[in-house]
Protein backbone atom coordinates (compact mmCIF):
# COMPACT_ATOMS: atom_id res chain seq x y z
CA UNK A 1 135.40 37.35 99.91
CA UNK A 2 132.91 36.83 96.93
CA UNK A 3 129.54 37.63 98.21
CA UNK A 4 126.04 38.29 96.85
CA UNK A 5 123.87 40.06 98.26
CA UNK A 6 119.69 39.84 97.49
CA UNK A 7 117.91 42.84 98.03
CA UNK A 8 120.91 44.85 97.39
CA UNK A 9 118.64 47.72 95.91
CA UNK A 10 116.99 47.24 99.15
CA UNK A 11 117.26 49.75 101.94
CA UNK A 12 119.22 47.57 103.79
CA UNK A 13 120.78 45.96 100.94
CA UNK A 14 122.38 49.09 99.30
CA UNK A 15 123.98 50.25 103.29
CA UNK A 16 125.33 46.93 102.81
CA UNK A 17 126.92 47.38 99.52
CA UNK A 18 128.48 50.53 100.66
CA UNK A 19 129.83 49.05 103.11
CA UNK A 20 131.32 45.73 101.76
CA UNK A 21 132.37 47.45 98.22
CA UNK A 22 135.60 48.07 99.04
CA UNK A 23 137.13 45.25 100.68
CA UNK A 24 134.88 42.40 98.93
CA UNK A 25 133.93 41.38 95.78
CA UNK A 26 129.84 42.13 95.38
CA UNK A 27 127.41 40.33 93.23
CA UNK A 28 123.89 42.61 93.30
CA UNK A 29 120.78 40.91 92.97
CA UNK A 30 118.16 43.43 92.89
CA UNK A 31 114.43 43.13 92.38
CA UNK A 32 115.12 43.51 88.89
CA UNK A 33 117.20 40.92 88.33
CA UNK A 34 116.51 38.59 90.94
CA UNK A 35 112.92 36.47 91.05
CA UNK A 36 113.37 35.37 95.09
CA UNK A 37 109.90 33.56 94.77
CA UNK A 38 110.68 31.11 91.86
CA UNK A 39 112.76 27.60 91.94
CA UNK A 40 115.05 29.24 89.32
CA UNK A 41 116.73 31.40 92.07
CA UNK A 42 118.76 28.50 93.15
CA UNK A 43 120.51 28.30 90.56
CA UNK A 44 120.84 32.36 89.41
CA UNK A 45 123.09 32.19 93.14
CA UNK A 46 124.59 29.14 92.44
CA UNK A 47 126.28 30.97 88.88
CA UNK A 48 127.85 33.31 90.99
CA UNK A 49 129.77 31.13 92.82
CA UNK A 50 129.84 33.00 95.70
CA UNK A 51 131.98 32.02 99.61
CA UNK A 52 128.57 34.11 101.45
CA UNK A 53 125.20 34.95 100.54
CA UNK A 54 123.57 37.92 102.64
CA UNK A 55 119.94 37.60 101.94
CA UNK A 56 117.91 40.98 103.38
CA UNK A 57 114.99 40.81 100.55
CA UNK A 58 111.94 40.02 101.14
CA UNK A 59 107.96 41.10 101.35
CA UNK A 60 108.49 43.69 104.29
CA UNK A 61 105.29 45.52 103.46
CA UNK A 62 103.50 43.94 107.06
CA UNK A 63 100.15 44.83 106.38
CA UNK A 64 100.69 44.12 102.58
CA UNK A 65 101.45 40.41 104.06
CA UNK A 66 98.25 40.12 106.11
CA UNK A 67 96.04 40.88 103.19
CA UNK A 68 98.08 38.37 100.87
CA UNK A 69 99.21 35.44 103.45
CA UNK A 70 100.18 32.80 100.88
CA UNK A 71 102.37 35.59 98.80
CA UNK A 72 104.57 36.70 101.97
CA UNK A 73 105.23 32.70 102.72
CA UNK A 74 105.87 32.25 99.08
CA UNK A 75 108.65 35.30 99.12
CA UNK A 76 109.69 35.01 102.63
CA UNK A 77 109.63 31.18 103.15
CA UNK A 78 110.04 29.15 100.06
CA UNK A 79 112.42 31.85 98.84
CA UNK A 80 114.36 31.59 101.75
CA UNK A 81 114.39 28.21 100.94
CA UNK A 82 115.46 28.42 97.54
CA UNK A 83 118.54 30.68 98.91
CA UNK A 84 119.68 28.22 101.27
CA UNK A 85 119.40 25.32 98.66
CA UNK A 86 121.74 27.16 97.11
CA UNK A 87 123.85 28.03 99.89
CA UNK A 88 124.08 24.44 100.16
CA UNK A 89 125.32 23.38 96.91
CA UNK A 90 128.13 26.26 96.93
CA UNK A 91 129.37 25.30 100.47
CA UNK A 92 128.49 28.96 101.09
CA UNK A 93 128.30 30.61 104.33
CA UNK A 94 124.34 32.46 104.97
CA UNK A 95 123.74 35.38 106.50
CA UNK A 96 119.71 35.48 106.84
CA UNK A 97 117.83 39.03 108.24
CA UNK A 98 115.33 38.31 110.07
CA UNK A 99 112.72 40.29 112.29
CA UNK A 100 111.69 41.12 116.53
CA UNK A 101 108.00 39.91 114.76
CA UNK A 102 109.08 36.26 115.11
CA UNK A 103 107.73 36.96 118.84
CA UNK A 104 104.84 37.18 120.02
CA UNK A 105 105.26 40.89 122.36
CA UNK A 106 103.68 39.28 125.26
CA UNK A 107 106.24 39.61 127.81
CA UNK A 108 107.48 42.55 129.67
CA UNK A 109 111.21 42.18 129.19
CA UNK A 110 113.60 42.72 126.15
CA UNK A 111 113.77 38.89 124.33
CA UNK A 112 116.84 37.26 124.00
CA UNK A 113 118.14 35.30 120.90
CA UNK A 114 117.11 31.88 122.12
CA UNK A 115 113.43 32.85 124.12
CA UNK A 116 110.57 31.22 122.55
CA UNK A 117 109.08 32.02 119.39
CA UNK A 118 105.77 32.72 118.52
CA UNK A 119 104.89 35.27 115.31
CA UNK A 120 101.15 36.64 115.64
CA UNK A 121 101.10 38.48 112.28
CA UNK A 122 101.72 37.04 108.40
CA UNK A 123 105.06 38.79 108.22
CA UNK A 124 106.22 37.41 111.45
CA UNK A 125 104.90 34.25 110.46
CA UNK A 126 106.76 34.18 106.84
CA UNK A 127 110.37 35.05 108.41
CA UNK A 128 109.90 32.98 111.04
CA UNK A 129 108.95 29.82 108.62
CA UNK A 130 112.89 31.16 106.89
CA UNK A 131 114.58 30.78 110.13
CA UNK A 132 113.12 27.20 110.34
CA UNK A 133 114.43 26.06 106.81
CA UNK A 134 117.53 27.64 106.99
CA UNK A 135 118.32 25.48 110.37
CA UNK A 136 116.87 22.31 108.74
CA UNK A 137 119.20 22.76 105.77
CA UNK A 138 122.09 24.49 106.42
CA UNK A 139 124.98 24.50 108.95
CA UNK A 140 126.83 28.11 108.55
CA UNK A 141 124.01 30.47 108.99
CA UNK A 142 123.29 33.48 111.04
CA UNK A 143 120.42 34.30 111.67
CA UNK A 144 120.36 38.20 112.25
CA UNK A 145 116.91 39.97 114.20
CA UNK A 146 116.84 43.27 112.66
CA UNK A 147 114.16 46.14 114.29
CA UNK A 148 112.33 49.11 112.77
CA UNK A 149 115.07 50.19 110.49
CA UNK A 150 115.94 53.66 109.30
CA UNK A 151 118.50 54.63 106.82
CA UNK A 152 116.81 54.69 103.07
CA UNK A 153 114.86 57.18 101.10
CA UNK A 154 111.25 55.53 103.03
CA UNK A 155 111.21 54.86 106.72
CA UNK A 156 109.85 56.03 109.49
CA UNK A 157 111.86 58.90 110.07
CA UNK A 158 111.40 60.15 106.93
CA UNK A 159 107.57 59.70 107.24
CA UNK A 160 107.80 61.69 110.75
CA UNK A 161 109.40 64.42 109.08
CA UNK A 162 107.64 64.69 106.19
CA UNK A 163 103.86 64.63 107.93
CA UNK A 164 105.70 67.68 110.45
CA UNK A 165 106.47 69.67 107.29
CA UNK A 166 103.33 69.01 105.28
CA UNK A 167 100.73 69.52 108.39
CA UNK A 168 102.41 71.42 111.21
CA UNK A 169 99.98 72.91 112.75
CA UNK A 170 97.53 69.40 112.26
CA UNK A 171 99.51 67.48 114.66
CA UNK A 172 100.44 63.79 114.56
CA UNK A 173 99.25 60.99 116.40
CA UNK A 174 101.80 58.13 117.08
CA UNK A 175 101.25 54.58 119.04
CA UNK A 176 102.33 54.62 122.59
CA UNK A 177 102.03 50.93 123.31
CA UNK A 178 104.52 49.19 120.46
CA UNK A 179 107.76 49.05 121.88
CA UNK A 180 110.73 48.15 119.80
CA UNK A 181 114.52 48.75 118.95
CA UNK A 182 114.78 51.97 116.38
CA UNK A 183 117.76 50.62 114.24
CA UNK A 184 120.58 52.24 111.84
CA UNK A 185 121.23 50.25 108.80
CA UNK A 186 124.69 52.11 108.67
CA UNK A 187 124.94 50.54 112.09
CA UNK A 188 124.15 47.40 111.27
CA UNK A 189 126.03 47.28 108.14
CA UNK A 190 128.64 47.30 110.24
CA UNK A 191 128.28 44.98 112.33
CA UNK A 192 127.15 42.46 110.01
CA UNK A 193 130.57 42.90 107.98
CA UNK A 194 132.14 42.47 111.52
CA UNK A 195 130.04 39.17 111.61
CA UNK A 196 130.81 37.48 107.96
CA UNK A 197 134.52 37.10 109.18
CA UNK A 198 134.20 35.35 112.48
CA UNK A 199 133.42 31.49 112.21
CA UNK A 200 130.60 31.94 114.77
CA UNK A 201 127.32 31.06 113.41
CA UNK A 202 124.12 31.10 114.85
CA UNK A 203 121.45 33.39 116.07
CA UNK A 204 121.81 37.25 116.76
CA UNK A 205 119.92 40.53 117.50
CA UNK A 206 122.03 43.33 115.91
CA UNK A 207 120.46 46.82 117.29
CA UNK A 208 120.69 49.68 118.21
CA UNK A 209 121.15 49.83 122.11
CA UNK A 210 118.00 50.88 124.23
CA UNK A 211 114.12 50.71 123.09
CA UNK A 212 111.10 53.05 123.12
CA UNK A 213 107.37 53.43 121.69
CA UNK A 214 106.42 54.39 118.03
CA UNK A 215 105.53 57.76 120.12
CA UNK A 216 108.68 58.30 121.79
CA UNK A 217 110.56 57.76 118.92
CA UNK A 218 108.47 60.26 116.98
CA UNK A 219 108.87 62.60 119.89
CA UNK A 220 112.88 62.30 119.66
CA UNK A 221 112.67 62.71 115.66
CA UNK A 222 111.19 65.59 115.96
CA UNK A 223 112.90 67.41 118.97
CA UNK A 224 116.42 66.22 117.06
CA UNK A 225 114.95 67.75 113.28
CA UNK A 226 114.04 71.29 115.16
CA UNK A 227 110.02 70.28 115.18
CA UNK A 228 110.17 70.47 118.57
CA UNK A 229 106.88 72.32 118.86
CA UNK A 230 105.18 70.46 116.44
CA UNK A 231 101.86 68.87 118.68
CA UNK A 232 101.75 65.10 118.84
CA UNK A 233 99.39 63.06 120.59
CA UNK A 234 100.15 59.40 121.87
CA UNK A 235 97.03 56.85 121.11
CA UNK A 236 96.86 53.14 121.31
CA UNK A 237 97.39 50.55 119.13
CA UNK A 238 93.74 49.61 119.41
CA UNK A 239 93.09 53.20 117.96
CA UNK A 240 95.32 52.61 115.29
CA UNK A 241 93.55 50.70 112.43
CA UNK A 242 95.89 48.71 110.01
CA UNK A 243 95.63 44.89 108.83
CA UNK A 244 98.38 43.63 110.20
CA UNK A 245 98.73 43.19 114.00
CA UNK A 246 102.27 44.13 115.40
CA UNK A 247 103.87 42.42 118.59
CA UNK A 248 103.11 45.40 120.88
CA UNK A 249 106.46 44.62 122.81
CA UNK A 250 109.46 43.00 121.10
CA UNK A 251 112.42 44.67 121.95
CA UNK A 252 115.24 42.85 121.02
CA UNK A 253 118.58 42.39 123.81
CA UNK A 254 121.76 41.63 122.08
CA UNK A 255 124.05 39.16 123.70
CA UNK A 256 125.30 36.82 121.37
CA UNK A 257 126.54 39.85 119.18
CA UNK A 258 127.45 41.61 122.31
CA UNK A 259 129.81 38.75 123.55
CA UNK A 260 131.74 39.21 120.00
CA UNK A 261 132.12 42.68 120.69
CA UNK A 262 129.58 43.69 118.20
CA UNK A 263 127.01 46.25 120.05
CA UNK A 264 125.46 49.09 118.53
CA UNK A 265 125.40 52.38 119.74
CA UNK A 266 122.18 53.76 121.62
CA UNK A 267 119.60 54.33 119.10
CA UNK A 268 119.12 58.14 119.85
CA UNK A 269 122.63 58.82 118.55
CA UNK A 270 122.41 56.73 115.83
CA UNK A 271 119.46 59.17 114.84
CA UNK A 272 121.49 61.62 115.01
CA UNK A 273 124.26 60.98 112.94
CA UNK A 274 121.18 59.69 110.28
CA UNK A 275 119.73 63.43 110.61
CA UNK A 276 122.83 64.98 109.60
CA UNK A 277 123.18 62.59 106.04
CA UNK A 278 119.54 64.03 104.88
CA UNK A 279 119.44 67.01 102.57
CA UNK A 280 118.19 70.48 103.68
CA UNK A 281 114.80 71.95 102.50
């Protein structure tokens, strides 16, 4: 399959290109290249005549979206737009990521693909305005819910790790009241390669199994790295000052992907086998 892929310097977007290389042809659209916010993308995708476009860029920087609104639904919606435009001249299958901040995290169960909407951040907001266009336009989609990702050179494991090295006898303080799915792009690369072949478009959540706090995922970093006796203090996201404002519970339950036979392993093992890829100090 011909395929192009935006973002694909991304950290999702290269896990993706490792993945498809060998059994697809790739067109890379990197930040470099590739202008998602201008009218001219529609036709930079429509030269490459590709059968599917995976589209994973975007402005992901949350709190970067609070403080410029108009920017993040500029990048994330009318670019989104200008991808599926182009989708739509080529006859080309989409494949958009999307986020667990299209909901609001005001519930006390895991949300299904279909539960109601409701974004209370920018970011949210932005991704959730993509989902919208791509249904009013197009009519192969998926629309794939992604959750706090791990798997590049910056993430959150990294960031865990590093603070443990650089302060360890400091101490870290993590959120104890945002719950979410801690997600492998290697996991979810593939999955999603799993998904591009089946004729069965629509909505998904595509993550790792189980869910935890920003706290107990720090814990489990650090117990799995050998920093098991590095001190770390749960506080609240009232405590913890930032511009954006997170759902504080958006755990994402995969059923769609699930009844496709596409489920991700539980997220603490998927950390694990992350662990082992990083190099040794």
């Amino acid at each position: 399959m011909r395929i192009a892929i935006t973002g694909a310097d991304g950290q999702l977007g290269q896990a993706l290109c490792a993945r498809l290389a060998p059994a697809h042809e790739l067109i890379p659209l990197t930040q470099a290249t590739f202008e998602l916010d201008s009218p001219a993308a529609v036709a930079q995708i429509v030269a490459t005549n590709a059968e599917c476009v995976i589209h994973p860029a975007a402005y992901t920087n949350v709190d970067g979206c609070a403080r410029e609104p108009e920017l993040a639904y500029r990048i994330n919606g009318l670019g989104t737009k200008y991808v599926a435009l182009a989708c739509q001249q080529l006859d080309a299958k989409l494949l958009y990521i999307s986020t667990n901040e299209v909901f609001a995290g005001k519930t006390s169960k895991a949300y299904t693909e279909y539960d109601q909407t409701g974004p209370i951040n920018p970011y949210g907001w932005s991704k959730w305005v993509g989902e919208q266009i791509i249904r009013e336009l197009l009519h192969k989609f998926y629309i794939v819910r992604l959750a706090w990702l791990f798997g590049g050179e910056r993430n959150f494991v990294r960031t865990v790790l590093r603070l443990a090295k650089e302060q360890p006898g400091k101490g870290l303080q993590m959120v104890n009241d945002e719950i979410g799915n801690p997600t492998y792009t290697s996991d979810v690369s593939n999955a999603l390669a799993q998904l591009i072949e089946k004729p069965f478009y629509g909505t998904y959540h595509l993550v790792n199994e189980g869910f935890c706090s920003r706290y107990a995922f720090a814990k489990e970093i650090l117990r799995q790295a050998g920093f098991e006796n590095t001190p770390i203090k749960p506080i609240s996201l009232a405590d913890y000052k930032r511009d954006s404002t997170p759902p504080p519970y958006s755990p994402l339950a995969n059923i769609a992907g699930a009844a496709l036979g596409l489920q991700l392993r539980p997220w603490q093992e998927a950390l694990a086998a992350y662990l082992k890829t990083l190099p040794e100090d």
